[in-house]
N, C-alpha and C. Protein backbone atom coordinates (compact mmCIF):
# COMPACT_ATOMS: atom_id res chain seq x y z
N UNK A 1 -4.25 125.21 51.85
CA UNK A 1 -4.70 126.23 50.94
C UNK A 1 -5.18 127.42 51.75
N UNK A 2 -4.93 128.39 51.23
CA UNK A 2 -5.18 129.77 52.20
C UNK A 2 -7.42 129.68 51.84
N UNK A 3 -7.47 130.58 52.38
CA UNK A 3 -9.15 131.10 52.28
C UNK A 3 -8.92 132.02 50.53
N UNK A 4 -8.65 132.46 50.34
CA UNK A 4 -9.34 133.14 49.07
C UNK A 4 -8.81 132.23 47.62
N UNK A 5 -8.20 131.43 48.03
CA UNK A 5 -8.02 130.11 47.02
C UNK A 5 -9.13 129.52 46.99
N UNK A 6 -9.63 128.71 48.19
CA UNK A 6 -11.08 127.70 48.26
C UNK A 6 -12.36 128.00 47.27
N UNK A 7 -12.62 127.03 46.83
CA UNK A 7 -13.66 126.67 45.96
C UNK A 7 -14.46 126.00 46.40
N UNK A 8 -15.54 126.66 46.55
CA UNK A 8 -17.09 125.93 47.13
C UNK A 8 -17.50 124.97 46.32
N UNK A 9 -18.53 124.43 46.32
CA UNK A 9 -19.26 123.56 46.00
C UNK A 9 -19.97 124.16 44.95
N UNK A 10 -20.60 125.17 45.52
CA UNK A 10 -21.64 126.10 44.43
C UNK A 10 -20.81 126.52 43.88
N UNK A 11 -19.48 126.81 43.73
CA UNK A 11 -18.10 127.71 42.99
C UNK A 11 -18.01 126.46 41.83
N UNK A 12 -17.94 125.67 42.09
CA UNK A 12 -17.34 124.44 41.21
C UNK A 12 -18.99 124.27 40.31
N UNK A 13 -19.92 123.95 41.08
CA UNK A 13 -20.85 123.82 40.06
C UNK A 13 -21.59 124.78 39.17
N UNK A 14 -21.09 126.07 39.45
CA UNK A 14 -21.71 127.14 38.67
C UNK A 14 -20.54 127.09 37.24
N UNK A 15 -19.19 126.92 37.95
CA UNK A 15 -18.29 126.48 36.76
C UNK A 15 -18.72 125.94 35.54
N UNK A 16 -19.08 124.67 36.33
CA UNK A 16 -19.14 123.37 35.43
C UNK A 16 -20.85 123.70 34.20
N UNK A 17 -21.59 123.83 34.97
CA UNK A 17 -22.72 124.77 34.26
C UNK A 17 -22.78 125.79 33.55
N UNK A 18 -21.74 126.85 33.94
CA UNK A 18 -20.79 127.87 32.68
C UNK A 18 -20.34 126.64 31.67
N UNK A 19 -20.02 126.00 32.04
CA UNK A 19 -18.78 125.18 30.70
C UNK A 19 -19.71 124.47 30.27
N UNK A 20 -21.12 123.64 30.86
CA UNK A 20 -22.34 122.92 29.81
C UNK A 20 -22.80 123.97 29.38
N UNK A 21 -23.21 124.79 29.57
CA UNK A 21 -23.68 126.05 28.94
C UNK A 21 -22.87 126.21 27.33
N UNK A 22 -21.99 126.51 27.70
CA UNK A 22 -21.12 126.62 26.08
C UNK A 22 -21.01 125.90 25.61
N UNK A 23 -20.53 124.40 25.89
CA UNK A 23 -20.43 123.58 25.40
C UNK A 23 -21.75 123.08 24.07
N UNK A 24 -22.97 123.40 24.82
CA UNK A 24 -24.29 123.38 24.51
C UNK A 24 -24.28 124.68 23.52
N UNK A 25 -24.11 126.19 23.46
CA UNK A 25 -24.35 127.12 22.69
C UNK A 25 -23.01 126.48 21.29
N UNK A 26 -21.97 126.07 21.84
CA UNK A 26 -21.33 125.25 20.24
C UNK A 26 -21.87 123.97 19.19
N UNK A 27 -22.68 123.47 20.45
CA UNK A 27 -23.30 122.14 19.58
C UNK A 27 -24.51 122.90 18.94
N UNK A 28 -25.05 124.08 19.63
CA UNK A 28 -26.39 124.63 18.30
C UNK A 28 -26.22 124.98 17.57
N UNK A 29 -24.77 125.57 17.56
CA UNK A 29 -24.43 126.23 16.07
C UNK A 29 -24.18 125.07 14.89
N UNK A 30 -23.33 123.75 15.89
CA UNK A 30 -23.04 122.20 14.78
C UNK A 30 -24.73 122.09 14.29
N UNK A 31 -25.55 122.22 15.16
CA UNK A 31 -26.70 121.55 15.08
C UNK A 31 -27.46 122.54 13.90
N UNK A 32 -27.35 123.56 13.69
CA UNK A 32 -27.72 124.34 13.11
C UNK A 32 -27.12 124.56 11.69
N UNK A 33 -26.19 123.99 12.04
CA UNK A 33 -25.35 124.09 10.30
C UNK A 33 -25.62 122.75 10.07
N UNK A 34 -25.57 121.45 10.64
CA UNK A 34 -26.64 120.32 10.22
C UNK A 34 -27.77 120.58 9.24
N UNK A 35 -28.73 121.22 10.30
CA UNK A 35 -30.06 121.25 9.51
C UNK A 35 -30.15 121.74 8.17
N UNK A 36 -28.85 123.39 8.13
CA UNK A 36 -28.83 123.26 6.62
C UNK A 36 -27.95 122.98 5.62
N UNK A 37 -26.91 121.90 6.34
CA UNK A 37 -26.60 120.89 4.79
C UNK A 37 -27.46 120.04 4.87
N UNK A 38 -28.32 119.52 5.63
CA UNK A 38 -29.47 118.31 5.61
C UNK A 38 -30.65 119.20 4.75
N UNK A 39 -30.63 120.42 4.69
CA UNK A 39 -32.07 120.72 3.97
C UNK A 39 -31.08 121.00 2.77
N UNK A 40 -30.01 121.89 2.76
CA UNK A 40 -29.21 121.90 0.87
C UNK A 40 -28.99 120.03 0.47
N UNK A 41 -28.68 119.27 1.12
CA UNK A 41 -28.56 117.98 0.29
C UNK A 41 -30.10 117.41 0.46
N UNK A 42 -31.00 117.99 1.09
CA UNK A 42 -32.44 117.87 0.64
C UNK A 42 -32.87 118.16 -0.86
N UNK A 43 -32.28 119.18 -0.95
CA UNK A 43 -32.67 120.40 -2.09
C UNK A 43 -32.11 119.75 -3.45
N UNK A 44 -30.83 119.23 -2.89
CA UNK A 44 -30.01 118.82 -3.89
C UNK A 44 -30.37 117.46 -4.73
N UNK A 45 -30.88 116.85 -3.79
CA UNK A 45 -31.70 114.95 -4.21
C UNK A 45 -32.85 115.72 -5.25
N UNK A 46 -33.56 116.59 -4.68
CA UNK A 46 -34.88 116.87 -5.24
C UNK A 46 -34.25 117.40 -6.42
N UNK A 47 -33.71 118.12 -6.78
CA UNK A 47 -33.16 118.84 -7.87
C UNK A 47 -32.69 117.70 -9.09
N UNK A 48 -31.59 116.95 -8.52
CA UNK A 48 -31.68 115.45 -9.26
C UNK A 48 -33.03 114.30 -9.81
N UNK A 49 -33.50 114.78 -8.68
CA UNK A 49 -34.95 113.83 -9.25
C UNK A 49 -35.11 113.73 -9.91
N UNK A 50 -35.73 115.69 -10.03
CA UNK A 50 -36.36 116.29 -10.77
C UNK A 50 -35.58 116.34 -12.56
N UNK A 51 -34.38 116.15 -12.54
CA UNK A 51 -33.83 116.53 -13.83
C UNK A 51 -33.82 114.41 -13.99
N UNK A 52 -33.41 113.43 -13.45
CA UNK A 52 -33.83 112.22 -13.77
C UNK A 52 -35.63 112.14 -14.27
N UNK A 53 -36.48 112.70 -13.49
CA UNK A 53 -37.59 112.59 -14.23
C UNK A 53 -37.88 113.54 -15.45
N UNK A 54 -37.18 114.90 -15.64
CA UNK A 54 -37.25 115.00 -16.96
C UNK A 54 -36.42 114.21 -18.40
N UNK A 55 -35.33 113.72 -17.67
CA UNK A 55 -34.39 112.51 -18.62
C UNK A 55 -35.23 111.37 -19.06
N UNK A 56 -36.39 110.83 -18.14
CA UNK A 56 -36.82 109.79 -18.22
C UNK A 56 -38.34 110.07 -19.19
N UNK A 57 -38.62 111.61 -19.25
CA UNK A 57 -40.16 111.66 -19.81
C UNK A 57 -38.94 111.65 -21.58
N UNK A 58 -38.19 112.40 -21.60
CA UNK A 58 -37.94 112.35 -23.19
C UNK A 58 -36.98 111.11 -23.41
N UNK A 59 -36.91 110.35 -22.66
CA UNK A 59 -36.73 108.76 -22.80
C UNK A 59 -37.34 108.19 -23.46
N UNK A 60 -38.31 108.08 -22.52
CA UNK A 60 -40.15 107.64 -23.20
C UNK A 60 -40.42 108.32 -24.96
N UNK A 61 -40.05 109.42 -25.07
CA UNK A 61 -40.48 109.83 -25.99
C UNK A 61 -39.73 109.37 -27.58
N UNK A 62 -38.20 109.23 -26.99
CA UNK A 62 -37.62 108.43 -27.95
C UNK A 62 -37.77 107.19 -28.50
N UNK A 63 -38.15 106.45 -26.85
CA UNK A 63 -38.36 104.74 -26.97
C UNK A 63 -39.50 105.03 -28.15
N UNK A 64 -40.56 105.78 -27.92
CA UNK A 64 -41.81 105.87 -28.71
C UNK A 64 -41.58 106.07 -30.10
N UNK A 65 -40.43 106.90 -30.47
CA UNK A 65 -40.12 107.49 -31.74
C UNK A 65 -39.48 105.72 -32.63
N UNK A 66 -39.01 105.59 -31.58
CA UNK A 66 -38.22 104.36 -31.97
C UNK A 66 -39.12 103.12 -32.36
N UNK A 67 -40.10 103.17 -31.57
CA UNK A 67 -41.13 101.58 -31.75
C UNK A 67 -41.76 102.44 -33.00
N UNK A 68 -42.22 103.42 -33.64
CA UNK A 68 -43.29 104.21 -34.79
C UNK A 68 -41.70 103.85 -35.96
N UNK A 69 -40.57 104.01 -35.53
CA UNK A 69 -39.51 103.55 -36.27
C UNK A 69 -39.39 102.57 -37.23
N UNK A 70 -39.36 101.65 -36.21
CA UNK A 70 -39.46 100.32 -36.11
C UNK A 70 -40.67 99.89 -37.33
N UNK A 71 -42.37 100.66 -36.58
CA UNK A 71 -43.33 99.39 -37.59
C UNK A 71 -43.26 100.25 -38.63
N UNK A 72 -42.58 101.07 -38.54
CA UNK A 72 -42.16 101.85 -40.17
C UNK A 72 -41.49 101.30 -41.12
N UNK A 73 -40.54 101.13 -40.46
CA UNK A 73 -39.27 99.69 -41.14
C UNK A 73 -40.29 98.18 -41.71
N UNK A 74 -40.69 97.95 -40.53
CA UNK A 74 -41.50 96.47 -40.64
C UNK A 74 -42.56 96.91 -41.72
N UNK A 75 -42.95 97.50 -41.88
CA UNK A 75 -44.39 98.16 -43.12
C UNK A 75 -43.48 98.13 -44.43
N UNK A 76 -42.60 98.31 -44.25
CA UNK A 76 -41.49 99.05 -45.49
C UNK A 76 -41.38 98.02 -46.08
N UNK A 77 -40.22 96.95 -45.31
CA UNK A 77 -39.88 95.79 -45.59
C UNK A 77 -40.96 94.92 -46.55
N UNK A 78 -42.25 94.68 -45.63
CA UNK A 78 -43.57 94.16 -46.29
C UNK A 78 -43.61 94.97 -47.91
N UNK A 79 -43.61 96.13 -48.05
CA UNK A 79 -44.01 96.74 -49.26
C UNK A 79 -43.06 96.48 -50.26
N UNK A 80 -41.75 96.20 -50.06
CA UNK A 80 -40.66 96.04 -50.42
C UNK A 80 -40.91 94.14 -51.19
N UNK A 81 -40.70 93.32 -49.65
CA UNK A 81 -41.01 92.01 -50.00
C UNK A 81 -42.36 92.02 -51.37
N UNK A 82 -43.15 92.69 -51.43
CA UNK A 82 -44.56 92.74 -52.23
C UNK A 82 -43.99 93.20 -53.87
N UNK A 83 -43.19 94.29 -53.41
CA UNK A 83 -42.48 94.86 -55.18
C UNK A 83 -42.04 93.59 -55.59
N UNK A 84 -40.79 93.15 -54.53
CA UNK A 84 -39.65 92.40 -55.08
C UNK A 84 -40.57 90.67 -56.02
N UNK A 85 -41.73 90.18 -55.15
CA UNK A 85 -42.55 89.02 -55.58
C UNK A 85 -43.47 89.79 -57.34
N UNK A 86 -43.51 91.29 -56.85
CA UNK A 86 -44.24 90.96 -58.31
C UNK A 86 -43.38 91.60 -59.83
N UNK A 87 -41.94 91.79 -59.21
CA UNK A 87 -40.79 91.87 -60.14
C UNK A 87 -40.50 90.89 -60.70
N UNK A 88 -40.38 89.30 -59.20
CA UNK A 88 -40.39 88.22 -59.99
C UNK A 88 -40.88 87.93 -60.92
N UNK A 89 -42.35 87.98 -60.89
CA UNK A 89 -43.76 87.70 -61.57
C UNK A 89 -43.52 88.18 -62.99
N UNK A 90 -43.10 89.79 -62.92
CA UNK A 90 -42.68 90.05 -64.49
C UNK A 90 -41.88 89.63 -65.39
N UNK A 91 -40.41 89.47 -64.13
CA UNK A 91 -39.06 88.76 -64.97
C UNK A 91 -39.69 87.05 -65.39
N UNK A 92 -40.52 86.88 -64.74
CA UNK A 92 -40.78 85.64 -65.28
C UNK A 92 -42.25 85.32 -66.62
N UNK A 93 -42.84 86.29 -66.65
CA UNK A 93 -43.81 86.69 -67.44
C UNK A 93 -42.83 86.88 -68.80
N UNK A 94 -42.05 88.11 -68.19
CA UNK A 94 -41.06 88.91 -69.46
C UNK A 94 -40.47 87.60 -70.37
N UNK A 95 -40.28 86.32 -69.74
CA UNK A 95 -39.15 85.54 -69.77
C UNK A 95 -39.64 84.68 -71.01
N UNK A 96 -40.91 84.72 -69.97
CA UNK A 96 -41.77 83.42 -71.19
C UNK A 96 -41.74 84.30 -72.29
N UNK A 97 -42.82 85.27 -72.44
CA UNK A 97 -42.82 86.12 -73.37
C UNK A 97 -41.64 86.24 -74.55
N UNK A 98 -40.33 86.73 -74.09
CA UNK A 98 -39.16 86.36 -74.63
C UNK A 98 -38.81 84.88 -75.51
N UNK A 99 -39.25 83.72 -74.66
CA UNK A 99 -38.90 82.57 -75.36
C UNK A 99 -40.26 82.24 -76.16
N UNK A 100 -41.47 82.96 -76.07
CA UNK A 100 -42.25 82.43 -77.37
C UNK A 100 -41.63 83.41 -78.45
N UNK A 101 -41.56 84.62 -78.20
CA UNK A 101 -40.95 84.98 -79.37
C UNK A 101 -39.95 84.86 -80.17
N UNK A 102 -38.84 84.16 -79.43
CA UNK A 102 -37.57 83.30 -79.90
C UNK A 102 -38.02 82.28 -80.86
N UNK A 103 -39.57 81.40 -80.29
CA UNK A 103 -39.10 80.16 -80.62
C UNK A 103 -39.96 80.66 -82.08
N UNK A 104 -40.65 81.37 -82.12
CA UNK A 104 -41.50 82.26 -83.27
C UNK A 104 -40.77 82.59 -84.18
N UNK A 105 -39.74 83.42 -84.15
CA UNK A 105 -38.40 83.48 -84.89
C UNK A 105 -37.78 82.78 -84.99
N UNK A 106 -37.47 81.60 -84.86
CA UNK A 106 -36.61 80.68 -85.02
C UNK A 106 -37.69 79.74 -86.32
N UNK A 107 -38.94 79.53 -85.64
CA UNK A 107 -39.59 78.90 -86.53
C UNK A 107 -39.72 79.28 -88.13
N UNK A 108 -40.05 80.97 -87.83
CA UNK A 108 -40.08 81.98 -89.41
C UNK A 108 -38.66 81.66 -89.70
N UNK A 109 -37.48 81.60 -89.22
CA UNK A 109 -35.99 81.39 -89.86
C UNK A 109 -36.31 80.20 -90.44
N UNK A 110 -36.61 79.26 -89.70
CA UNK A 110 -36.50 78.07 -90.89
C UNK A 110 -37.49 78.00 -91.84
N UNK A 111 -38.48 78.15 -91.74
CA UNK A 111 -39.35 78.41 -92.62
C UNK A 111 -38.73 79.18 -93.39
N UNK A 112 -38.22 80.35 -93.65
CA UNK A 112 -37.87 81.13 -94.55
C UNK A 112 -36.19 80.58 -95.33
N UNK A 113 -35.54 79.71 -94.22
CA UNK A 113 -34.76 78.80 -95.22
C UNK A 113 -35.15 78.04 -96.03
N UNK A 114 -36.59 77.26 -95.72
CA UNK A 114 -37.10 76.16 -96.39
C UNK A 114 -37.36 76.97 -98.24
N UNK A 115 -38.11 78.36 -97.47
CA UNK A 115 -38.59 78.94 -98.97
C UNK A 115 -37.06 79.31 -99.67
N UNK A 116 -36.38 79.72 -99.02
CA UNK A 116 -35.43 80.27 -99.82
C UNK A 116 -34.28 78.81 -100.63
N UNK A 117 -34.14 78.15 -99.89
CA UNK A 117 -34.32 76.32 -100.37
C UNK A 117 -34.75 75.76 -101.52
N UNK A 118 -36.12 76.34 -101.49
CA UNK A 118 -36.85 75.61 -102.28
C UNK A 118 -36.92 77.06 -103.74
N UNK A 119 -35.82 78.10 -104.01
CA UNK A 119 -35.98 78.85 -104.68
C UNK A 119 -34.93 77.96 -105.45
């Protein structure tokens, strides 16, 4: 190799230190666009949370609507079961009622055959 070809020692390692050098100014920029998709998909979890914990407060609020639903129904039912026992009570009141007066009329019928019989 002639003389103005040769490469020193310090020639080669100032190289190689140029080339970690860059190598290093490309990984800060990776490193740097890291940090902010790591802080936007930071941003992004929190943002989800945040709309799961508002999903979950008017959750709650339905479940709630739903159980006041519910002993609404169950109250109902009771008031309902209570009509329907003292409907019985009448149809069966009404009933008797009905057959004394049948048997009342039936009795005045014959009786009133007997008189008309005995005309």
């Amino acid at each position: 190799m002639s003389d103005e070809h040769k490469i020193t020692i310090d020639d080669l390692g100032r190289q190689m230190q140029e080339g970690f050098k860059k190598v290093d100014e490309k990984f800060d920029g990776v490193n740097e666009r890291f940090d902010e998709l790591t802080l936007m998909t930071k941003e992004g979890f929190d943002e989800v949370g945040n709309k799961f914990k508002a999903v979950n407060i008017r959750l709650d609020a339905i479940e709630k609507r739903l159980d006041t639903i519910e002993g609404d129904i169950a109250a109902l039912k009771m008031r309902m079961d209570s009509v329907e026992e003292i409907l019985d009570k009448i149809d069966r009141v009404t009933l008797i009622d009905y057959r004394r007066r049948i048997e009342y009329l039936e009795t005045e019928v014959r009786r009133l055959k007997e008189v008309v019989a005995q005309r």
